[in-house]
PDB file of N, CA and C in Angstrom:
ATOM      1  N   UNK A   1      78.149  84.567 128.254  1.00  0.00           N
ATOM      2  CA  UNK A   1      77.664  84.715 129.613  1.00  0.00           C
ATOM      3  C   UNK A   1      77.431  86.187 129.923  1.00  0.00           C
ATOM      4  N   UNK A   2      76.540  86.708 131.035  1.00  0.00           N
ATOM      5  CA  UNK A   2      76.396  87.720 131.288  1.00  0.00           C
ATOM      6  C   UNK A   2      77.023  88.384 132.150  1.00  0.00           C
ATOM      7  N   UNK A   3      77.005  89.750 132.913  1.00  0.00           N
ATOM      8  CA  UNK A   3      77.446  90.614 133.853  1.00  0.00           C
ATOM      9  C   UNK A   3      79.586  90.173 133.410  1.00  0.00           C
ATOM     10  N   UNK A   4      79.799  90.844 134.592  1.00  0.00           N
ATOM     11  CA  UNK A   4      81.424  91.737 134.287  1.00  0.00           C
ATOM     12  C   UNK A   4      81.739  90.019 134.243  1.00  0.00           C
ATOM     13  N   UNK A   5      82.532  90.117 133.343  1.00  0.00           N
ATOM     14  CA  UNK A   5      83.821  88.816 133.422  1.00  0.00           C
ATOM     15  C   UNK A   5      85.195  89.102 133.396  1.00  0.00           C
ATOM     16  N   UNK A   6      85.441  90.252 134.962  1.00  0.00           N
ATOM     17  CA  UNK A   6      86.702  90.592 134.701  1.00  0.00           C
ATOM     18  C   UNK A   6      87.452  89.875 135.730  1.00  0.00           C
ATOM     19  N   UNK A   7      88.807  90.034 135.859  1.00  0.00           N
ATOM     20  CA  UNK A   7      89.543  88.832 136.829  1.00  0.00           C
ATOM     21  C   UNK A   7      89.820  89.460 138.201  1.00  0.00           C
ATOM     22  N   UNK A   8      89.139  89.329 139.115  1.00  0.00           N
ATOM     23  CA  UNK A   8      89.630  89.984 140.755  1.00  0.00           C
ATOM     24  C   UNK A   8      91.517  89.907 140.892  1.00  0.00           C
ATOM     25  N   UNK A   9      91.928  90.908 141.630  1.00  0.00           N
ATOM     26  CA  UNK A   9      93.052  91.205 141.679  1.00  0.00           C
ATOM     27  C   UNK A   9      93.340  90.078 142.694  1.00  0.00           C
ATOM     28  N   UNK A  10      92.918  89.455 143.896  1.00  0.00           N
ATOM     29  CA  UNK A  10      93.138  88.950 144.814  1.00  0.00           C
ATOM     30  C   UNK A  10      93.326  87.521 144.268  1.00  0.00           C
ATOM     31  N   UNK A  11      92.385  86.832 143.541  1.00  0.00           N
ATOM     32  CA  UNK A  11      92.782  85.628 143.156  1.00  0.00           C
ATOM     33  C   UNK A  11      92.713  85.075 141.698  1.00  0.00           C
ATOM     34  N   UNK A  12      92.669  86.092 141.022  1.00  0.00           N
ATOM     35  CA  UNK A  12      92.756  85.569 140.025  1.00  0.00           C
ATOM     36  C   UNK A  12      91.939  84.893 138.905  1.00  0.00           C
ATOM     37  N   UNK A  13      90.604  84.874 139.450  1.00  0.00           N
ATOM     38  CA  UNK A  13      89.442  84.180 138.829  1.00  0.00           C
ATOM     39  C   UNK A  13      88.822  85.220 138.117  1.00  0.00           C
ATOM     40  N   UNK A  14      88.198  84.719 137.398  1.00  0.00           N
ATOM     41  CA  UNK A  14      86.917  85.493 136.596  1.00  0.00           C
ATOM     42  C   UNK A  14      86.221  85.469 138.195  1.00  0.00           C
ATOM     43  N   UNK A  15      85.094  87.058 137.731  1.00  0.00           N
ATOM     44  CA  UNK A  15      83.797  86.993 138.764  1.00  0.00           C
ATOM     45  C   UNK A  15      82.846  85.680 138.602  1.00  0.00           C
ATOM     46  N   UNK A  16      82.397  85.759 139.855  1.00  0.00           N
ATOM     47  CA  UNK A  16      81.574  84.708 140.138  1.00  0.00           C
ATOM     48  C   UNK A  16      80.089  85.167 139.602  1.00  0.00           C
ATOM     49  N   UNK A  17      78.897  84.610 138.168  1.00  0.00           N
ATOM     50  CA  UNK A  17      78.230  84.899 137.654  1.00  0.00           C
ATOM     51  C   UNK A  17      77.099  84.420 138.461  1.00  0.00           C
ATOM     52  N   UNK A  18      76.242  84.905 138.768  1.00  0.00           N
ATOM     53  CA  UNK A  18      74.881  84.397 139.378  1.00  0.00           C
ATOM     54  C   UNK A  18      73.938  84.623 139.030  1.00  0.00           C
ATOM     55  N   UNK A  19      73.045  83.128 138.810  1.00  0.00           N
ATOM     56  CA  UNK A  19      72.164  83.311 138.250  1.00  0.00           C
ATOM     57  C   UNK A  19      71.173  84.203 137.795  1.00  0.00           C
ATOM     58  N   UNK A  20      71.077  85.043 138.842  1.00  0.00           N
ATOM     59  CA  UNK A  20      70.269  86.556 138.893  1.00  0.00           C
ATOM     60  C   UNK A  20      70.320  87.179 137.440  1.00  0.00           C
ATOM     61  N   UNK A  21      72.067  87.756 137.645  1.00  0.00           N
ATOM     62  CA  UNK A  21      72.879  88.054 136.324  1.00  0.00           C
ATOM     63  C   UNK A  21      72.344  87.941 135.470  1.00  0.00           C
ATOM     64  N   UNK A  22      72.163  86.591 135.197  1.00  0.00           N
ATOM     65  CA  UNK A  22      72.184  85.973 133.955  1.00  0.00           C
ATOM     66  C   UNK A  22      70.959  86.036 133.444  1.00  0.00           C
ATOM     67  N   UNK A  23      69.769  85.637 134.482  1.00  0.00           N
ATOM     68  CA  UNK A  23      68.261  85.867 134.388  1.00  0.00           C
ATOM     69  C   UNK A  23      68.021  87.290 133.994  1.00  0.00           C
ATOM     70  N   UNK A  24      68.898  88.631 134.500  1.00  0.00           N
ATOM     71  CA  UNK A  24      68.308  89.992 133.912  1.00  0.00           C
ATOM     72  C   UNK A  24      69.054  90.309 132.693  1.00  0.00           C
ATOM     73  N   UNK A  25      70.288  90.145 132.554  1.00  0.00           N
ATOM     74  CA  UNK A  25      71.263  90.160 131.403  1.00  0.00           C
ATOM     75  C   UNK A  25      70.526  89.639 129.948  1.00  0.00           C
ATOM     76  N   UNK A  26      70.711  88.137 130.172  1.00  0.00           N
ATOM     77  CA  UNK A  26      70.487  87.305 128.961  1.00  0.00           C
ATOM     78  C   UNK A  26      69.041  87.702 128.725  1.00  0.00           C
ATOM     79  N   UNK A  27      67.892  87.084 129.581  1.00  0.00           N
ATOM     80  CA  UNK A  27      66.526  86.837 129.705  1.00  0.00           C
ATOM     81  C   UNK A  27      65.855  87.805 129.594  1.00  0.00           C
ATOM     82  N   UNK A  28      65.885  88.907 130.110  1.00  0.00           N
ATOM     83  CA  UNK A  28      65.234  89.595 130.570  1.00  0.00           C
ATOM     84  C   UNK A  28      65.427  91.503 130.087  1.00  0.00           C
ATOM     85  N   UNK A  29      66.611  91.745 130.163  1.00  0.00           N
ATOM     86  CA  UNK A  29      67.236  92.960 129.173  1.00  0.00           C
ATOM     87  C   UNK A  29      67.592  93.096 127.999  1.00  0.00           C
ATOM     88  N   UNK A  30      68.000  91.586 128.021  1.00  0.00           N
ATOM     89  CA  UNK A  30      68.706  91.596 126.025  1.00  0.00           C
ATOM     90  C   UNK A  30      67.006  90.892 125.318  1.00  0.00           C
ATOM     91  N   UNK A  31      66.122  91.078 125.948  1.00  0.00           N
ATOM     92  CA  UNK A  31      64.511  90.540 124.910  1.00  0.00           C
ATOM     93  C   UNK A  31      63.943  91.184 125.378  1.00  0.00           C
ATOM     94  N   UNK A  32      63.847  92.919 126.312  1.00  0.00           N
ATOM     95  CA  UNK A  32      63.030  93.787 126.408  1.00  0.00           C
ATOM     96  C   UNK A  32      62.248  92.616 127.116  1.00  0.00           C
ATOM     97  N   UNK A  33      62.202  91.825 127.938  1.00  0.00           N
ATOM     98  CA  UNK A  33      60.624  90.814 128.361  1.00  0.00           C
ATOM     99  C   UNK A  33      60.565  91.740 129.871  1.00  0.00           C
ATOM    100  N   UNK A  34      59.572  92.576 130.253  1.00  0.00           N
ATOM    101  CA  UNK A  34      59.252  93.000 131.516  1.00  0.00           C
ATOM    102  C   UNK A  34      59.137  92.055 132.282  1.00  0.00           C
ATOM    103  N   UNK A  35      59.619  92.149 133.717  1.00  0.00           N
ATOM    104  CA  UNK A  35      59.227  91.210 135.015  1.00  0.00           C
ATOM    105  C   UNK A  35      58.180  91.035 135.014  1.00  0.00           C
ATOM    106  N   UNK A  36      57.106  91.550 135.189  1.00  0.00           N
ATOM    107  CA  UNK A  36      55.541  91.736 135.134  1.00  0.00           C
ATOM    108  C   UNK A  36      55.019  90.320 133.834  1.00  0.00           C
ATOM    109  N   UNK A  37      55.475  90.440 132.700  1.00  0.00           N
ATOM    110  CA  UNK A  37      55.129  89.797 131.606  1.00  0.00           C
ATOM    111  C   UNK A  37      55.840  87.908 132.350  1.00  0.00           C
ATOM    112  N   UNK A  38      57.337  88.156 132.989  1.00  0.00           N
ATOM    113  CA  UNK A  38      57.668  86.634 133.421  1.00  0.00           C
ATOM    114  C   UNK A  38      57.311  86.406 134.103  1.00  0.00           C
ATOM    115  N   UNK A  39      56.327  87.029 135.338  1.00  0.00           N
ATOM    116  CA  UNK A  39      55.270  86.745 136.315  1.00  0.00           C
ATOM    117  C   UNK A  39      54.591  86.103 135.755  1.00  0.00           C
ATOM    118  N   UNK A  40      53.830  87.078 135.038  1.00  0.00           N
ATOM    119  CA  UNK A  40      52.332  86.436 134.853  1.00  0.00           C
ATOM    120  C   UNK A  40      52.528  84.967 134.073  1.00  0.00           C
ATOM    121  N   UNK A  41      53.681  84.750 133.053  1.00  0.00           N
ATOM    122  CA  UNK A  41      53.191  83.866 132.288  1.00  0.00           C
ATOM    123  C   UNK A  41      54.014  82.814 133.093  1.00  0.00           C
ATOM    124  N   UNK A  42      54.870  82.557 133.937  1.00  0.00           N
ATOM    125  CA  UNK A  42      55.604  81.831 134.598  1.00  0.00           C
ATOM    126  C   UNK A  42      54.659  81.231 135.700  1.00  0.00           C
ATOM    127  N   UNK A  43      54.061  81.944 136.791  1.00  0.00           N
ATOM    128  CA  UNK A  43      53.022  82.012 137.913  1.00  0.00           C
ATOM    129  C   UNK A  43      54.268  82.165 139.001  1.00  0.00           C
ATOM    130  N   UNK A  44      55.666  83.161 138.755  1.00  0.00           N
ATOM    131  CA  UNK A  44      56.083  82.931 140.043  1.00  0.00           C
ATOM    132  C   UNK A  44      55.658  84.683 140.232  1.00  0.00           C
ATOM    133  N   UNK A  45      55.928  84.876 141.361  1.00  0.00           N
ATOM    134  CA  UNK A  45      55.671  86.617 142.315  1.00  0.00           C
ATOM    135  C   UNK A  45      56.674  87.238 141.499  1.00  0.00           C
ATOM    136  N   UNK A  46      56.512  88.114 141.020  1.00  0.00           N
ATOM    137  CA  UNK A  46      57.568  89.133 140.899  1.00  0.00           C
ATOM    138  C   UNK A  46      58.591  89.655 141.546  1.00  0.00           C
ATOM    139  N   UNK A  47      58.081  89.709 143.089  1.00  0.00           N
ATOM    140  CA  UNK A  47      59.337  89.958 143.929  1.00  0.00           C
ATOM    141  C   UNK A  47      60.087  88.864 143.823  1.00  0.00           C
ATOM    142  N   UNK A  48      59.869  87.744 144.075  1.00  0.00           N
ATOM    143  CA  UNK A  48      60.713  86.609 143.814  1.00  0.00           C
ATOM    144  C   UNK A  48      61.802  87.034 142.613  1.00  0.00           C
ATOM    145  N   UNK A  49      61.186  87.071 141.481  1.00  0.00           N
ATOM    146  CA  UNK A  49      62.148  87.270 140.486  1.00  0.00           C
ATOM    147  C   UNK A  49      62.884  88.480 140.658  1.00  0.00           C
ATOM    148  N   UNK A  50      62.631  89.629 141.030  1.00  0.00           N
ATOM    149  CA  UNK A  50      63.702  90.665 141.553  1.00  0.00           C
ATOM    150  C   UNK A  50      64.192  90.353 142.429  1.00  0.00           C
ATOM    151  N   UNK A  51      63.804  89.609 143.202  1.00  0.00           N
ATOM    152  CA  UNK A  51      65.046  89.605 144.317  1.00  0.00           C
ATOM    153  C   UNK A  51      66.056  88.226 143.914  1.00  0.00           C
ATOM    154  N   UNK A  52      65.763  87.429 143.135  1.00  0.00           N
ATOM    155  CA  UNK A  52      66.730  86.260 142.330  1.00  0.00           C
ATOM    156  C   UNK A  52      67.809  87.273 141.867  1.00  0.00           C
ATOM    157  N   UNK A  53      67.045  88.238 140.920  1.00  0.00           N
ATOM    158  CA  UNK A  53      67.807  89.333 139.973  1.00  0.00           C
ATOM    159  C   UNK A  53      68.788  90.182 141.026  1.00  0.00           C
ATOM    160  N   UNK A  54      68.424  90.581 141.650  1.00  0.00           N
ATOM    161  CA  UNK A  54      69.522  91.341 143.122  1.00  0.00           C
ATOM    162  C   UNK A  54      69.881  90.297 143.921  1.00  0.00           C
ATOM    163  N   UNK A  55      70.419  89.125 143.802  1.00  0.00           N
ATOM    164  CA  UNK A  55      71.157  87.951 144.446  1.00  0.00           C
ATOM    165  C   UNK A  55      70.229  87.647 145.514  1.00  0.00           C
ATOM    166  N   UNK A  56      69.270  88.390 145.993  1.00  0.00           N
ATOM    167  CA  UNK A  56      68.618  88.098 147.494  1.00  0.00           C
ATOM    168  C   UNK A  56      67.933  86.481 148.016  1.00  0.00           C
ATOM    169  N   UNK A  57      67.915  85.538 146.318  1.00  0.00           N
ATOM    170  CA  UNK A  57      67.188  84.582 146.893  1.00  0.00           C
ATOM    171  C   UNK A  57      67.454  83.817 145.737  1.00  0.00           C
ATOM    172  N   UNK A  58      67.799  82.644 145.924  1.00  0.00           N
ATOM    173  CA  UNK A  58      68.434  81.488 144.877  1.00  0.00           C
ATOM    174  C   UNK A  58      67.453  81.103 144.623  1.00  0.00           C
ATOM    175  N   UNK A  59      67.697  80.477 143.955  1.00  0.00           N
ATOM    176  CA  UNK A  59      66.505  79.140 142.379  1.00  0.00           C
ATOM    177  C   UNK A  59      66.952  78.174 142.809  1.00  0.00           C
ATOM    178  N   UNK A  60      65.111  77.781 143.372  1.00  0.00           N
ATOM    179  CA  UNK A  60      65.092  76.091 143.346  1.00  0.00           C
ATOM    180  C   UNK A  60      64.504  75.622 142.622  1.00  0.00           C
ATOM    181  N   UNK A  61      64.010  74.235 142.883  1.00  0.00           N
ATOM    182  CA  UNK A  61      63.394  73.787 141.508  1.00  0.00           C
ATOM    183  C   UNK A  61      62.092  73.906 140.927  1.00  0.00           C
ATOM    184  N   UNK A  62      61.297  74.475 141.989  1.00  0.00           N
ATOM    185  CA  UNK A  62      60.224  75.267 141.541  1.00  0.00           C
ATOM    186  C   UNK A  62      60.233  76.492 140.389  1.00  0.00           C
ATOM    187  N   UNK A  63      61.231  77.147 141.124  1.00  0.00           N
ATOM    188  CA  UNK A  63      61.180  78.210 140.517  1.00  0.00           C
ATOM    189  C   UNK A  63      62.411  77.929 138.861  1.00  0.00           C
ATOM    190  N   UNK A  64      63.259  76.823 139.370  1.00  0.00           N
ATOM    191  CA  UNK A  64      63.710  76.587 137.954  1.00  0.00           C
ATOM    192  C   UNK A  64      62.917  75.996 136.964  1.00  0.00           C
ATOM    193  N   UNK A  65      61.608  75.224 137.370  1.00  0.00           N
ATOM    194  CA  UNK A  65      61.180  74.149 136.163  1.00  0.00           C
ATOM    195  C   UNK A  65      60.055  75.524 135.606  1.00  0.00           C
ATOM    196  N   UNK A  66      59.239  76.854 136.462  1.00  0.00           N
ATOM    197  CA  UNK A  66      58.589  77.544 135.768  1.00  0.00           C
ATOM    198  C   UNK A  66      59.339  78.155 134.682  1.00  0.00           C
ATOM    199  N   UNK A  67      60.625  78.761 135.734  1.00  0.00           N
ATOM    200  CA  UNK A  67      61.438  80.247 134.379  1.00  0.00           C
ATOM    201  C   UNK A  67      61.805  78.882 132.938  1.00  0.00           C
ATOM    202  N   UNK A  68      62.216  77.539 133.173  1.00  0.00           N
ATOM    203  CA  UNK A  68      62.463  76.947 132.279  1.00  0.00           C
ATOM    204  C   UNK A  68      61.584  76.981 131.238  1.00  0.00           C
ATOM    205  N   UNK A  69      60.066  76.354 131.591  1.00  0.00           N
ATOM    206  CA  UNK A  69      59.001  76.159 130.799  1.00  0.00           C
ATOM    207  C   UNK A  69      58.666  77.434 130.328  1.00  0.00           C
ATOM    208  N   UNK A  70      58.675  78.391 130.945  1.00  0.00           N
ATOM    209  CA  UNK A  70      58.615  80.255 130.393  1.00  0.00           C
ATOM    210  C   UNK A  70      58.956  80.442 129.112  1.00  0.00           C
ATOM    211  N   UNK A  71      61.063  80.296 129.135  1.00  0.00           N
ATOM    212  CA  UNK A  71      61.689  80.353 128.077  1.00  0.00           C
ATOM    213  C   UNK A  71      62.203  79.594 127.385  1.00  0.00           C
ATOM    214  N   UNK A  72      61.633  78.130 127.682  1.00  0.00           N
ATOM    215  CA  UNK A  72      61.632  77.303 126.617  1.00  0.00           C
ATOM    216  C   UNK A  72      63.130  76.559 126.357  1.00  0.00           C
ATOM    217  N   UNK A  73      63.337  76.230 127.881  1.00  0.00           N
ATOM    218  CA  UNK A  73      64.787  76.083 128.031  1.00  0.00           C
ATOM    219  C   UNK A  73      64.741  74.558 129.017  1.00  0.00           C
ATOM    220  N   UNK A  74      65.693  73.627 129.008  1.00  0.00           N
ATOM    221  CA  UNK A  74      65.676  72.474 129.402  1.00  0.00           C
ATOM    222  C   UNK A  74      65.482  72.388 131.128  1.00  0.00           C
ATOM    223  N   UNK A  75      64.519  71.760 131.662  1.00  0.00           N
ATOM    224  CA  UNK A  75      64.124  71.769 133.239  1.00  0.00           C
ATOM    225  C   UNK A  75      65.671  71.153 133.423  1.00  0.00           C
ATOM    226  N   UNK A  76      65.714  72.247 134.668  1.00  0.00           N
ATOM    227  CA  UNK A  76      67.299  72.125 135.520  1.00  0.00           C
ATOM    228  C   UNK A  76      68.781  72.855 134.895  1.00  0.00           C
ATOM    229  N   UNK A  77      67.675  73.612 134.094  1.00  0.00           N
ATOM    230  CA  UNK A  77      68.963  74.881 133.124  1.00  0.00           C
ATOM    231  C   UNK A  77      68.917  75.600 134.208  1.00  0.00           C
ATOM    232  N   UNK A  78      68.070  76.469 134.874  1.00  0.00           N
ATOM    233  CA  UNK A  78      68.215  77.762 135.856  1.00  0.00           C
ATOM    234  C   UNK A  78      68.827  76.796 137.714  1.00  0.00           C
ATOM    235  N   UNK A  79      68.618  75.728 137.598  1.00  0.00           N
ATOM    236  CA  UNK A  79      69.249  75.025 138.850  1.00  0.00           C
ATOM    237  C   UNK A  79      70.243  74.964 138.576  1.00  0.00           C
ATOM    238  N   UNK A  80      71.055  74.486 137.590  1.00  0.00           N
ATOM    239  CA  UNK A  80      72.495  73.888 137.209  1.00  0.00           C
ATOM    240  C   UNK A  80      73.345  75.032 137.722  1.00  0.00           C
ATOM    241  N   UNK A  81      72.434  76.419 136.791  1.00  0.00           N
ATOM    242  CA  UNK A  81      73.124  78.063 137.108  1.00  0.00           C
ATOM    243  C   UNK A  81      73.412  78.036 138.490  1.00  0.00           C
ATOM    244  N   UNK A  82      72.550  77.976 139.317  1.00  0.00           N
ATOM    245  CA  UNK A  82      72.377  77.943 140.911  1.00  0.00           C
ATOM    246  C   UNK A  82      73.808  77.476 141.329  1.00  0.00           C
ATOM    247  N   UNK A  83      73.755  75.913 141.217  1.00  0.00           N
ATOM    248  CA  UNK A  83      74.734  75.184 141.420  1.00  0.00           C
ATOM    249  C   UNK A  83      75.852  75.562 141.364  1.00  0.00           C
ATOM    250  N   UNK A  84      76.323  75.794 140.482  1.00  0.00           N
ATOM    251  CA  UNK A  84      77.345  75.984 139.645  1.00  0.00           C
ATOM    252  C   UNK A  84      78.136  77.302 140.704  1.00  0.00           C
ATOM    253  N   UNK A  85      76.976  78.084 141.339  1.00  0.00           N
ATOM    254  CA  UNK A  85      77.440  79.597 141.466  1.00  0.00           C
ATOM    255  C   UNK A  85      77.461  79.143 143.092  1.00  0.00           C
ATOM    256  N   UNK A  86      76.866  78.428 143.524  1.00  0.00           N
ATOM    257  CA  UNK A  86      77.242  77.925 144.959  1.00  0.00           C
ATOM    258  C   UNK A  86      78.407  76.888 145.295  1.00  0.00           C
ATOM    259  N   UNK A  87      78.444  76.577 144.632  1.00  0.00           N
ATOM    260  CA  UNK A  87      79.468  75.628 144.425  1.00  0.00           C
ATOM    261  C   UNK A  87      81.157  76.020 144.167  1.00  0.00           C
ATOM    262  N   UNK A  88      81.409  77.483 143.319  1.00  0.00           N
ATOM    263  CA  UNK A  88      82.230  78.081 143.409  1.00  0.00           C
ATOM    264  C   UNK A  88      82.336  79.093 144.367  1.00  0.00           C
ATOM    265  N   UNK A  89      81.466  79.652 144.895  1.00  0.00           N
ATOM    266  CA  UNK A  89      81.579  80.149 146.322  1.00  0.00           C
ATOM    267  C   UNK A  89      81.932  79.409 147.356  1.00  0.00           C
ATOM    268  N   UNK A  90      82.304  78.271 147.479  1.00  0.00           N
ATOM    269  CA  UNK A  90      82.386  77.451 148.197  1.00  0.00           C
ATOM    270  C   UNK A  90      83.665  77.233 148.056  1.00  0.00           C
ATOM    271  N   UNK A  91      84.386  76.787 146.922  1.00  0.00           N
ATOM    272  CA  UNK A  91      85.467  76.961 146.359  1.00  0.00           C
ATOM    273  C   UNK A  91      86.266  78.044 146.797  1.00  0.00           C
ATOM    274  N   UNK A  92      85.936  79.101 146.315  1.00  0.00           N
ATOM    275  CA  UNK A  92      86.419  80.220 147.200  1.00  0.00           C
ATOM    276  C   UNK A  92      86.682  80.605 148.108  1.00  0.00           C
ATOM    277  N   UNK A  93      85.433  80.640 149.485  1.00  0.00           N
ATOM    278  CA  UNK A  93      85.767  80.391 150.441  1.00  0.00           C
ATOM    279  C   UNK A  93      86.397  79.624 151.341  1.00  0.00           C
ATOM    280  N   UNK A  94      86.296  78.537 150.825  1.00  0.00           N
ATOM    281  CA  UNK A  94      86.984  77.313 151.720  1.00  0.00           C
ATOM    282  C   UNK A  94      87.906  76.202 150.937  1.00  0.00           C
ATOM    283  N   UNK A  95      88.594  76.693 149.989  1.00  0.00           N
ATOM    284  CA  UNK A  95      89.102  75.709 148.569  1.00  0.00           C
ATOM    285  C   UNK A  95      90.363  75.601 149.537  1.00  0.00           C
ATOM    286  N   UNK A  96      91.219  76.465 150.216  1.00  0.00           N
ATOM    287  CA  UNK A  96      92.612  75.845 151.240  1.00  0.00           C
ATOM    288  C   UNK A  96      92.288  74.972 151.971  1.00  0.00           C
ATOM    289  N   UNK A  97      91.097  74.787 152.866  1.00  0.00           N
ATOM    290  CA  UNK A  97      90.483  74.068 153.427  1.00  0.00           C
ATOM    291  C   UNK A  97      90.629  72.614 152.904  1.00  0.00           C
ATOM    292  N   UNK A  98      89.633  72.737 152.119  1.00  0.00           N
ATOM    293  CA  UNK A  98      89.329  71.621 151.052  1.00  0.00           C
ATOM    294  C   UNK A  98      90.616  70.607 150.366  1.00  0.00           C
ATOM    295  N   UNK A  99      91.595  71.494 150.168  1.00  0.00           N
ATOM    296  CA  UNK A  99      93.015  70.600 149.304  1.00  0.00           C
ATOM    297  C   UNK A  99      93.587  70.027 150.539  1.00  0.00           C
ATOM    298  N   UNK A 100      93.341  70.251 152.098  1.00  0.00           N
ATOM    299  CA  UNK A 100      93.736  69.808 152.844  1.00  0.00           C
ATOM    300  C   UNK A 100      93.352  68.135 153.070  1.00  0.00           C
ATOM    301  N   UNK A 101      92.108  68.124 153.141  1.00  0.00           N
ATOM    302  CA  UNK A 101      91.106  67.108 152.665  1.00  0.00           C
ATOM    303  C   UNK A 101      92.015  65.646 152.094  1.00  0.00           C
ATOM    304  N   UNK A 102      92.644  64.635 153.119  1.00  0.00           N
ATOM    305  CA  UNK A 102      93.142  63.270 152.033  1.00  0.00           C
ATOM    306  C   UNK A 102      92.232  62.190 152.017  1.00  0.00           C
ATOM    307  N   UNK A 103      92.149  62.058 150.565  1.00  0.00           N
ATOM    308  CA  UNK A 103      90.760  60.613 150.000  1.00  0.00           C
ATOM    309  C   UNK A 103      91.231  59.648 150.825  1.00  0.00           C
ATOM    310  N   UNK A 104      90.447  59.175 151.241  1.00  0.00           N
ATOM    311  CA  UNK A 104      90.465  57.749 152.277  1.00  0.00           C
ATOM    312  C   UNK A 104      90.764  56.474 150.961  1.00  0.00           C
ATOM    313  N   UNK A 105      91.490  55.378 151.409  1.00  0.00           N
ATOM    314  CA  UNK A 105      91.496  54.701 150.244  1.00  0.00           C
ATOM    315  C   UNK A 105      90.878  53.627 150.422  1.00  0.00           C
ATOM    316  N   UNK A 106      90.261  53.115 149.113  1.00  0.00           N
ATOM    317  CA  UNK A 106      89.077  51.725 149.620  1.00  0.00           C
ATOM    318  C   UNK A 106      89.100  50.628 149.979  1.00  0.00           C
TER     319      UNK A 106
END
Protein backbone atom coordinates (compact mmCIF):
# COMPACT_ATOMS: atom_id res chain seq x y z
CA UNK A 1 0.00 0.00 0.00
CA UNK A 2 0.99 3.51 -0.40
CA UNK A 3 1.70 6.87 1.66
CA UNK A 4 2.90 6.72 5.63
CA UNK A 5 1.63 3.50 7.37
CA UNK A 6 2.60 4.69 10.65
CA UNK A 7 0.37 4.18 13.88
CA UNK A 8 -1.26 7.64 15.34
CA UNK A 9 -0.39 8.06 18.96
CA UNK A 10 -4.08 8.75 19.88
CA UNK A 11 -5.57 5.53 18.74
CA UNK A 12 -3.62 3.32 17.69
CA UNK A 13 -4.43 2.56 14.06
CA UNK A 14 -2.41 2.62 11.06
CA UNK A 15 -3.16 6.04 8.95
CA UNK A 16 -6.11 6.16 7.13
CA UNK A 17 -4.91 5.55 3.18
CA UNK A 18 -6.91 7.42 0.55
CA UNK A 19 -7.44 6.74 -2.47
CA UNK A 20 -5.71 9.87 -3.78
CA UNK A 21 -2.53 8.28 -2.04
CA UNK A 22 -2.69 5.48 -3.64
CA UNK A 23 -3.66 6.88 -7.20
CA UNK A 24 -0.25 9.23 -6.98
CA UNK A 25 1.95 6.71 -5.00
CA UNK A 26 1.24 3.37 -6.76
CA UNK A 27 -0.22 4.77 -10.29
CA UNK A 28 1.10 7.55 -11.00
CA UNK A 29 4.85 8.18 -9.30
CA UNK A 30 6.06 4.66 -9.06
CA UNK A 31 5.32 4.44 -13.46
CA UNK A 32 6.57 8.05 -14.10
CA UNK A 33 2.71 8.18 -15.96
CA UNK A 34 2.12 12.22 -16.05
CA UNK A 35 -1.47 13.49 -15.07
CA UNK A 36 -1.73 15.02 -18.46
CA UNK A 37 -1.00 11.42 -20.16
CA UNK A 38 -4.14 9.86 -17.43
CA UNK A 39 -6.28 12.66 -18.73
CA UNK A 40 -6.05 12.32 -22.00
CA UNK A 41 -6.21 8.60 -22.23
CA UNK A 42 -8.84 8.16 -19.37
CA UNK A 43 -11.22 11.35 -20.70
CA UNK A 44 -11.41 12.53 -17.05
CA UNK A 45 -10.15 16.64 -16.40
CA UNK A 46 -7.05 16.73 -14.87
CA UNK A 47 -8.08 18.85 -12.15
CA UNK A 48 -10.32 16.17 -11.16
CA UNK A 49 -7.47 13.86 -10.85
CA UNK A 50 -5.34 16.36 -8.76
CA UNK A 51 -7.70 17.19 -6.68
CA UNK A 52 -8.68 13.12 -6.01
CA UNK A 53 -4.69 13.17 -5.52
CA UNK A 54 -4.92 16.16 -2.71
CA UNK A 55 -8.06 14.38 -1.01
CA UNK A 56 -10.30 17.36 -2.39
CA UNK A 57 -12.79 15.07 -4.22
CA UNK A 58 -13.63 11.27 -3.95
CA UNK A 59 -14.11 8.58 -6.78
CA UNK A 60 -17.25 7.68 -8.03
CA UNK A 61 -18.08 5.40 -10.42
CA UNK A 62 -17.48 7.33 -13.27
CA UNK A 63 -14.46 8.26 -12.47
CA UNK A 64 -13.65 4.66 -11.06
CA UNK A 65 -14.74 2.57 -14.22
CA UNK A 66 -12.34 5.28 -16.52
CA UNK A 67 -8.97 5.23 -14.08
CA UNK A 68 -9.95 1.31 -14.06
CA UNK A 69 -10.15 0.80 -17.87
CA UNK A 70 -6.86 3.30 -18.04
CA UNK A 71 -4.83 0.84 -15.89
CA UNK A 72 -6.20 -2.15 -16.67
CA UNK A 73 -7.52 -2.90 -13.33
CA UNK A 74 -10.98 -4.57 -12.34
CA UNK A 75 -14.20 -1.89 -12.60
CA UNK A 76 -14.89 -1.02 -8.84
CA UNK A 77 -11.02 -1.38 -7.83
CA UNK A 78 -10.71 2.62 -7.41
CA UNK A 79 -14.52 2.61 -5.68
CA UNK A 80 -13.82 -0.24 -3.25
CA UNK A 81 -10.51 2.23 -2.36
CA UNK A 82 -13.15 5.02 -1.82
CA UNK A 83 -15.18 2.87 0.34
CA UNK A 84 -13.03 1.38 2.28
CA UNK A 85 -11.46 4.98 3.26
CA UNK A 86 -14.98 6.38 4.08
CA UNK A 87 -16.02 3.85 5.82
CA UNK A 88 -13.09 3.92 8.28
CA UNK A 89 -13.49 7.49 8.79
CA UNK A 90 -16.59 6.80 9.94
CA UNK A 91 -15.30 4.28 12.20
CA UNK A 92 -13.23 6.71 13.64
CA UNK A 93 -15.28 9.27 14.10
CA UNK A 94 -18.22 7.79 15.42
CA UNK A 95 -17.08 3.92 16.25
CA UNK A 96 -18.13 4.82 20.44
CA UNK A 97 -21.20 5.82 19.01
CA UNK A 98 -21.71 2.91 16.95
CA UNK A 99 -20.78 -0.07 19.77
CA UNK A 100 -23.53 1.67 21.54
CA UNK A 101 -25.86 0.56 18.79
CA UNK A 102 -28.03 -2.99 20.19
CA UNK A 103 -29.11 -5.43 17.07
CA UNK A 104 -32.76 -5.63 17.31
CA UNK A 105 -33.60 -9.34 17.37
CA UNK A 106 -35.83 -11.00 14.65
Amino acid sequence: MSGSRTITEDDKRLDNVHVGDILREDFLIGTEIPVEDVAAGSGIDAHEIIAIMERRKDVDARIDLRLARYFGMSDGFFLRLQNHWDMEEVLRSEGAELDRIVQRAA
